[in-house]
C-alpha atoms as a PDB file:
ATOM      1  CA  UNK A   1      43.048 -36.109   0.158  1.00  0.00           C
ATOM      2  CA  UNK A   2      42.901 -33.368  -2.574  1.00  0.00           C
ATOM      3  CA  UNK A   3      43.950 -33.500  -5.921  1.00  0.00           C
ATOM      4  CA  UNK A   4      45.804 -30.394  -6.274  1.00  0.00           C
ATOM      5  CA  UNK A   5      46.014 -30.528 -10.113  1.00  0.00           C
ATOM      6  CA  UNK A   6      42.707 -30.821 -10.611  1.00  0.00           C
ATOM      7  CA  UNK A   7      40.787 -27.501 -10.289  1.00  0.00           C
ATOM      8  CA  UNK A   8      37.117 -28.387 -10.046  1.00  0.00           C
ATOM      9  CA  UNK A   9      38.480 -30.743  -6.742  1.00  0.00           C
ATOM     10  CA  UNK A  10      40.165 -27.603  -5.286  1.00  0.00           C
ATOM     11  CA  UNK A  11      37.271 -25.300  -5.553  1.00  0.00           C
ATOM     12  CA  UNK A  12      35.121 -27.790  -4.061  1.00  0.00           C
ATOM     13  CA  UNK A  13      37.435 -27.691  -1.162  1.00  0.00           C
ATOM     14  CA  UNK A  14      37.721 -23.970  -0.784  1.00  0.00           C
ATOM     15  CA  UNK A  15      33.776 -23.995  -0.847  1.00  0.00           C
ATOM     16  CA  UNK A  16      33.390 -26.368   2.123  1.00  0.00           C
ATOM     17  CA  UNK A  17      36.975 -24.402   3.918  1.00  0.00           C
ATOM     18  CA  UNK A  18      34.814 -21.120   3.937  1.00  0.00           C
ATOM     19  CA  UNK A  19      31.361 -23.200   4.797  1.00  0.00           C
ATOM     20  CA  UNK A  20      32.917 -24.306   7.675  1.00  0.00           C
ATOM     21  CA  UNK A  21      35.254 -21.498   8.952  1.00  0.00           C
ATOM     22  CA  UNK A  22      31.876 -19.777   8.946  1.00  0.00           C
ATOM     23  CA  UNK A  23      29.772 -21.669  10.750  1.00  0.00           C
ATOM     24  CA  UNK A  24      32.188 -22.262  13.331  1.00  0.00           C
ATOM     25  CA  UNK A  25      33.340 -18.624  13.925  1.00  0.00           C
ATOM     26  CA  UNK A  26      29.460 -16.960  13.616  1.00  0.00           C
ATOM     27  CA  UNK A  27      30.459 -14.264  15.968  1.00  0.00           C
ATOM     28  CA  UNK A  28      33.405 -13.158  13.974  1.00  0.00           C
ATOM     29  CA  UNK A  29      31.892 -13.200  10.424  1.00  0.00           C
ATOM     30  CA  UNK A  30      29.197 -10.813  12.025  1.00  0.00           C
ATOM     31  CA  UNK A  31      31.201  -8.068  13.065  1.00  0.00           C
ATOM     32  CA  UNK A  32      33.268  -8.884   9.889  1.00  0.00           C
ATOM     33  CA  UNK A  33      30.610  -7.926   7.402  1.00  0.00           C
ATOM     34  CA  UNK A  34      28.763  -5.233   9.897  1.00  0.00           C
ATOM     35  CA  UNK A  35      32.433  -3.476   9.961  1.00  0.00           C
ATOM     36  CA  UNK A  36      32.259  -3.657   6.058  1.00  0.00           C
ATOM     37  CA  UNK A  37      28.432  -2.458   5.735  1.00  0.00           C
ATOM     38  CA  UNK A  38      29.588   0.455   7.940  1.00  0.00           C
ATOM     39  CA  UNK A  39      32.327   1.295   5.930  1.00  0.00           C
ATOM     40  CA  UNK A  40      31.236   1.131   2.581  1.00  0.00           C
ATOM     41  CA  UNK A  41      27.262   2.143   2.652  1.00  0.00           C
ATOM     42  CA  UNK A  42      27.813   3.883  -0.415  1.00  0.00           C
ATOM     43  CA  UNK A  43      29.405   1.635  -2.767  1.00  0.00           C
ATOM     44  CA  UNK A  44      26.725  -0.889  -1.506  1.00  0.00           C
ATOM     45  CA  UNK A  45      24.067   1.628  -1.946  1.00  0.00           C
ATOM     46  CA  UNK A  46      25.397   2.814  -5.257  1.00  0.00           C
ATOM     47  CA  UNK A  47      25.918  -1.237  -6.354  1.00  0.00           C
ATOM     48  CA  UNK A  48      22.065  -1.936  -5.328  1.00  0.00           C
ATOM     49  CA  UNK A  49      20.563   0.706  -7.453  1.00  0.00           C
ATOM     50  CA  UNK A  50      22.710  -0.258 -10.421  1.00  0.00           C
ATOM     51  CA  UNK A  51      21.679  -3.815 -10.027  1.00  0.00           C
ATOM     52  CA  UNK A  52      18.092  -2.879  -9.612  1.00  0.00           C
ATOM     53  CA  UNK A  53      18.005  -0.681 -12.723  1.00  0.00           C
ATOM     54  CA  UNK A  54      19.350  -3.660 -14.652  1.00  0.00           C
ATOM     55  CA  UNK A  55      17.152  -5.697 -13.672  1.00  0.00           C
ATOM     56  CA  UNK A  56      13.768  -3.771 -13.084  1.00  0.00           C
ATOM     57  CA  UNK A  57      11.185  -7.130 -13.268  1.00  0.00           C
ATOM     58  CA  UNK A  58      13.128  -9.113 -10.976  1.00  0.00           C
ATOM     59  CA  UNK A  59      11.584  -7.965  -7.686  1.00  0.00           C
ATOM     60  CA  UNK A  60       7.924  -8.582  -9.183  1.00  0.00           C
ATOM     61  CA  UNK A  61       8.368 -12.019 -10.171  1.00  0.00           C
ATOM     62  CA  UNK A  62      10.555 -12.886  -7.226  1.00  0.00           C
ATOM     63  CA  UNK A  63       7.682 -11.370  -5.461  1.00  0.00           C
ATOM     64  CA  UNK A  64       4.780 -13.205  -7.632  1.00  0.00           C
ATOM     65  CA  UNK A  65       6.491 -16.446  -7.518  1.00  0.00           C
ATOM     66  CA  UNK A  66       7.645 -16.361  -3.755  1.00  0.00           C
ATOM     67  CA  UNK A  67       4.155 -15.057  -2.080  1.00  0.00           C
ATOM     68  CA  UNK A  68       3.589 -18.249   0.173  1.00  0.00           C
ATOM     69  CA  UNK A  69       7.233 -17.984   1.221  1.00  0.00           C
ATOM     70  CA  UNK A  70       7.388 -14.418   2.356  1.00  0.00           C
ATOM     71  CA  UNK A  71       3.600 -14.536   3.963  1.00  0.00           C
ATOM     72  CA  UNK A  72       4.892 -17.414   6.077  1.00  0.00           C
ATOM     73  CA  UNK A  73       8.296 -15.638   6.808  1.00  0.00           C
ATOM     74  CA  UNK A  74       6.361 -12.175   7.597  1.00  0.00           C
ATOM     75  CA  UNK A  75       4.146 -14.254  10.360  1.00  0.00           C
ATOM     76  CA  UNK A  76       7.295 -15.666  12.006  1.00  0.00           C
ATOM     77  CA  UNK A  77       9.149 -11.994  12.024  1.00  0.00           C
ATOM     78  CA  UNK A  78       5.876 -10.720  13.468  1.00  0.00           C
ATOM     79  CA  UNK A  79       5.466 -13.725  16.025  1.00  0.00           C
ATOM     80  CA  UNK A  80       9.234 -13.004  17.054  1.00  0.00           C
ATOM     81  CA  UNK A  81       9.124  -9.451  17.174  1.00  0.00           C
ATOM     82  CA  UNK A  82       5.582  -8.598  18.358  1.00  0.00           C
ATOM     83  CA  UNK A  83       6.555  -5.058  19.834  1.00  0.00           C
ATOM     84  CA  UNK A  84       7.805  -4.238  16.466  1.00  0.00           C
ATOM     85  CA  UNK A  85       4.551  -4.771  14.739  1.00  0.00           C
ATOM     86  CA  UNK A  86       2.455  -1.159  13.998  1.00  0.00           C
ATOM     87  CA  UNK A  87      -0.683  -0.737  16.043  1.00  0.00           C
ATOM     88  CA  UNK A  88      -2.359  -0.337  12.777  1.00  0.00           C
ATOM     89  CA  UNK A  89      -2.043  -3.926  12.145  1.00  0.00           C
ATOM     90  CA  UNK A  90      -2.378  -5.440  15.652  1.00  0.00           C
ATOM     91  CA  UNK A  91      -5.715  -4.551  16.779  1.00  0.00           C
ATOM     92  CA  UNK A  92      -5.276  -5.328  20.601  1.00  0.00           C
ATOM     93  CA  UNK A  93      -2.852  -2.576  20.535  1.00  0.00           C
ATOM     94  CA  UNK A  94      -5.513   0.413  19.309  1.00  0.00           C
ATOM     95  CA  UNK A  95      -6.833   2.753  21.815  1.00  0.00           C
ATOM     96  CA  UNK A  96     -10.297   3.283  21.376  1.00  0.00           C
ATOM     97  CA  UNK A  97     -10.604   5.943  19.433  1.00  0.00           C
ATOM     98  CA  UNK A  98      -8.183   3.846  17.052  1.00  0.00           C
ATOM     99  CA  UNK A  99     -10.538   1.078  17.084  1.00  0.00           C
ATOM    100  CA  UNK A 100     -13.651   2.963  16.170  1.00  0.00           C
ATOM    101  CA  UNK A 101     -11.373   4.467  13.101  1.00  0.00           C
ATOM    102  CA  UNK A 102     -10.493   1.312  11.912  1.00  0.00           C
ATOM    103  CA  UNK A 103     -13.823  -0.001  12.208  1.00  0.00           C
ATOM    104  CA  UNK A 104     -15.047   3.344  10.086  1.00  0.00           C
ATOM    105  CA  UNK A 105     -12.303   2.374   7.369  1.00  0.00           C
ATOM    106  CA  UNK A 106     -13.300  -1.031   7.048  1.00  0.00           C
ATOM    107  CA  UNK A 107     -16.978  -0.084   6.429  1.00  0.00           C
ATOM    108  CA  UNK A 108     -15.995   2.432   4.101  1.00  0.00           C
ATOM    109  CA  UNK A 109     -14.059   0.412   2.128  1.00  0.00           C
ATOM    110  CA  UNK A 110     -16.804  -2.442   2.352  1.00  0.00           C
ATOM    111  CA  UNK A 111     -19.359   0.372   0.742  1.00  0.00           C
ATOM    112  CA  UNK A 112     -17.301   1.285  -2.057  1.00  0.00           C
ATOM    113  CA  UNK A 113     -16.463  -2.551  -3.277  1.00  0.00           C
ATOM    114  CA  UNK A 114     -20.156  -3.104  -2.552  1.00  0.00           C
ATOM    115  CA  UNK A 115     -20.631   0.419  -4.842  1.00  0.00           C
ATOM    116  CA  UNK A 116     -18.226  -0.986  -7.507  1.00  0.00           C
ATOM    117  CA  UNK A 117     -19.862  -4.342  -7.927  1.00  0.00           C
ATOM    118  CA  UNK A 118     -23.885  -2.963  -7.922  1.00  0.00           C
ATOM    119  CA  UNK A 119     -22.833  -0.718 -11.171  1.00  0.00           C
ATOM    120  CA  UNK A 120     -20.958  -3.464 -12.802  1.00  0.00           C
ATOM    121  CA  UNK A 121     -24.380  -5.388 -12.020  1.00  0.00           C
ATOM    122  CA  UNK A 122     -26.428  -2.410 -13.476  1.00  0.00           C
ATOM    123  CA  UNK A 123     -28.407  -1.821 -10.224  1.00  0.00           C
ATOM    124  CA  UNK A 124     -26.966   1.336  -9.962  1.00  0.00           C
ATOM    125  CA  UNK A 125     -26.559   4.052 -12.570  1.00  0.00           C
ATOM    126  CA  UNK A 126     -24.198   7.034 -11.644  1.00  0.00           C
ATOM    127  CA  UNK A 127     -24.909  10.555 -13.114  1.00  0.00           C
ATOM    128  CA  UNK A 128     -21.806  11.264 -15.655  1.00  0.00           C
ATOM    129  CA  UNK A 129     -21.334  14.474 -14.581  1.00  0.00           C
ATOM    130  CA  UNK A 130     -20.475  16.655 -11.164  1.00  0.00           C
ATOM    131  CA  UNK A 131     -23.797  17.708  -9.446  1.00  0.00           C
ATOM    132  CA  UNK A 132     -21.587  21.023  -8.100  1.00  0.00           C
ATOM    133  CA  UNK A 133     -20.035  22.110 -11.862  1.00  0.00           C
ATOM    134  CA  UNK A 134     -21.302  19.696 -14.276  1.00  0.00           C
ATOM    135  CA  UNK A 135     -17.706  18.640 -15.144  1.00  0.00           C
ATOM    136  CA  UNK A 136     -17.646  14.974 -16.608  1.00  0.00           C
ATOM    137  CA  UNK A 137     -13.602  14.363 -16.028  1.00  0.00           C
ATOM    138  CA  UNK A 138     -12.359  11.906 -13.133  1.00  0.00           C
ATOM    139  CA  UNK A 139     -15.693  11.668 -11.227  1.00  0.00           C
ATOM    140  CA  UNK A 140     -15.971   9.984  -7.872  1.00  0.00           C
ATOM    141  CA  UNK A 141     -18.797   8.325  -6.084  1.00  0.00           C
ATOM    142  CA  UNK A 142     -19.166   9.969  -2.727  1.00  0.00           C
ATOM    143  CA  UNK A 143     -21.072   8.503  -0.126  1.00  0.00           C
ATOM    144  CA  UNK A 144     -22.542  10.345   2.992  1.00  0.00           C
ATOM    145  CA  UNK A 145     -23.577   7.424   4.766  1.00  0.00           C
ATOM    146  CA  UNK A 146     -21.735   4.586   4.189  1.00  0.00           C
ATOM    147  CA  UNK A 147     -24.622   2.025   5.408  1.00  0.00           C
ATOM    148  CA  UNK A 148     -26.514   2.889   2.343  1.00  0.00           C
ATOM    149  CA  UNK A 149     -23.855   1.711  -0.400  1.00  0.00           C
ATOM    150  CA  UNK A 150     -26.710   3.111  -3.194  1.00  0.00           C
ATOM    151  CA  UNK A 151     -26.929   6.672  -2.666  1.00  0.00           C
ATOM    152  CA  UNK A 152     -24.159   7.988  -4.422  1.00  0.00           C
ATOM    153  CA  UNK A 153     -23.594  11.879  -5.424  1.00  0.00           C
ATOM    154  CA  UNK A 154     -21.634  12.108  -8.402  1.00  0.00           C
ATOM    155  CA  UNK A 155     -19.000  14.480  -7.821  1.00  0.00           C
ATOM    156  CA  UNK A 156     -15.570  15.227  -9.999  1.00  0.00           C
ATOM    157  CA  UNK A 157     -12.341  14.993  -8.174  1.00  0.00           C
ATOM    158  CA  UNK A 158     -11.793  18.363  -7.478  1.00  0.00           C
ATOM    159  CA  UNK A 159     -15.138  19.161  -5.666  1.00  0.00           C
ATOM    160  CA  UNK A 160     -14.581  15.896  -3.966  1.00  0.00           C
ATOM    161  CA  UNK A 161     -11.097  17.066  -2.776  1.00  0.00           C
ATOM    162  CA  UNK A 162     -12.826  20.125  -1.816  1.00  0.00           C
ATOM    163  CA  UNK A 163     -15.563  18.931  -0.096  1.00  0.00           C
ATOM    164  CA  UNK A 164     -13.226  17.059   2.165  1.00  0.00           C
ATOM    165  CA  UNK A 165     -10.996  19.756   2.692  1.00  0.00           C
ATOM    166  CA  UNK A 166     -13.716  21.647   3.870  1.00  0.00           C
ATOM    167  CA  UNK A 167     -11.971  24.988   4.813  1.00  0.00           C
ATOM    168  CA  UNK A 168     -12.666  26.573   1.740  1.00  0.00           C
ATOM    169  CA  UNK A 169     -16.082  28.755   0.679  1.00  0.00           C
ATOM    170  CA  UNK A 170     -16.255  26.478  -1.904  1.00  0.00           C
ATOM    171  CA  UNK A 171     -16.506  23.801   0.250  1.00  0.00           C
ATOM    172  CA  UNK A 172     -19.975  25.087   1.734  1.00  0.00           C
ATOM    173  CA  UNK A 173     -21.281  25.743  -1.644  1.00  0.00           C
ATOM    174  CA  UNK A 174     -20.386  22.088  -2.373  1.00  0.00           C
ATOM    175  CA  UNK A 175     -22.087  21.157   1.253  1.00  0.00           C
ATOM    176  CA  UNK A 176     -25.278  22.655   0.133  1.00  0.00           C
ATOM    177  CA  UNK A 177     -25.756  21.006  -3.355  1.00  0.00           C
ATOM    178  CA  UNK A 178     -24.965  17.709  -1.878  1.00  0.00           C
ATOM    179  CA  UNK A 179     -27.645  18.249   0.540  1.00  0.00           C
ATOM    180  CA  UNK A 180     -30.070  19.564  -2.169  1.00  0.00           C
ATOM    181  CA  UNK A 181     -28.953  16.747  -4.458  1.00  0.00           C
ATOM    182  CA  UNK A 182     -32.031  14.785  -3.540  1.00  0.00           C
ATOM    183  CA  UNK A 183     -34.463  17.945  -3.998  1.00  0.00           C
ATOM    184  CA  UNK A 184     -33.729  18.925  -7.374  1.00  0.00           C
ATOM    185  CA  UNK A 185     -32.209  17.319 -10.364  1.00  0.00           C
ATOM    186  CA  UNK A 186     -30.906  20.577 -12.526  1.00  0.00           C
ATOM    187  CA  UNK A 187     -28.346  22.294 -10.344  1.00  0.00           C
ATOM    188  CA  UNK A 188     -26.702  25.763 -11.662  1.00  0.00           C
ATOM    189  CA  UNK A 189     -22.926  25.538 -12.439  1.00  0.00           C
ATOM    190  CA  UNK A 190     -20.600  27.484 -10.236  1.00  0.00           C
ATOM    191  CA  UNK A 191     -16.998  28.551 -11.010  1.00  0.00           C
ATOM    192  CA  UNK A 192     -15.514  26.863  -7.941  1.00  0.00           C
ATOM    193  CA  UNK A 193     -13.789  24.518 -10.092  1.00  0.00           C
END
């Protein structure tokens, strides 16, 4: 029997009331709360970005604290819901051509950790400035085969997002001194950049 009078015994009560009513009526509760979700989406919205603005390192070290715990509920969601998963991470799903792209991504980014690590070593020393227009600011270490992780041609980011881009005039110029790069070592500067 409850003690009426005494408060901490009545909202223990309430507690274990709602516990209850909810786990016996499942099917009611849903619709319940999905009827509310539908018709307030922006006063929940509006709540969650005020909470998360309040409280901007809580997701990180929720996250940093809770990594074994959300692996191991990410591999049951994707063992439950296996059509739901992206072909990019379920490999049986690629079509060929898929396949042979991943396989070109992984050795690319094998070759540029393998990069990395040889000039922290000091096996490999990169020129400091762009073989195309001598620029020194944000250079990149392009590879053109990525077997051979120690032929690098120092480029800056710009040529390097031009070279890729390849549509450009430019982008021929730059085409040319990468494959003259091994030939000679003073290149002229052009104003491609």
């Amino acid at each position: 029997m409850v003690n009426w009078k005494n408060k901490e015994e009545v909202k223990k009560y309430h507690l274990k009331y709602n516990r209850d009513y909810r786990k016996n009526n499942v099917a009611k509760m849903k619709a319940i709360n999905k009827n509310y979700r539908e018709k307030n989406k922006d006063k929940i919205k509006e709540s969650q970005e005020k909470w998360r603005t309040s409280h901007p390192d809580y997701q990180k070290a929720y996250l940093k604290n809770n990594r074994e715990h959300i692996g191991i509920l990410k591999y049951e969601w994707a063992e439950k819901n296996p059509s739901k998963i992206s072909s990019y991470y379920n490999p049986e799903k690629k079509s060929t051509y898929n396949k042979m792209k991943y396989k070109e991504d992984k050795t690319k980014s094998q070759t540029q950790s393998r990069t990395n690590y040889l000039q922290k070593m000091g096996q490999i020393k990169c020129n400091e400035s762009c073989i195309v227009c001598n620029g020194n600011k944000n250079m990149r270490k392009h590879h053109e085969d990525y077997s051979a992780p120690k032929e690098i041609i120092p480029l800056c980011n710009k040529c390097h997002i031009t070279y890729h881009r390849g549509k450009t005039p430019h982008a021929t110029v730059i085409r040319k001194k990468i494959k003259n790069f091994g030939l000679s070592l003073v290149t002229p500067t052009l104003d491609c950049c």
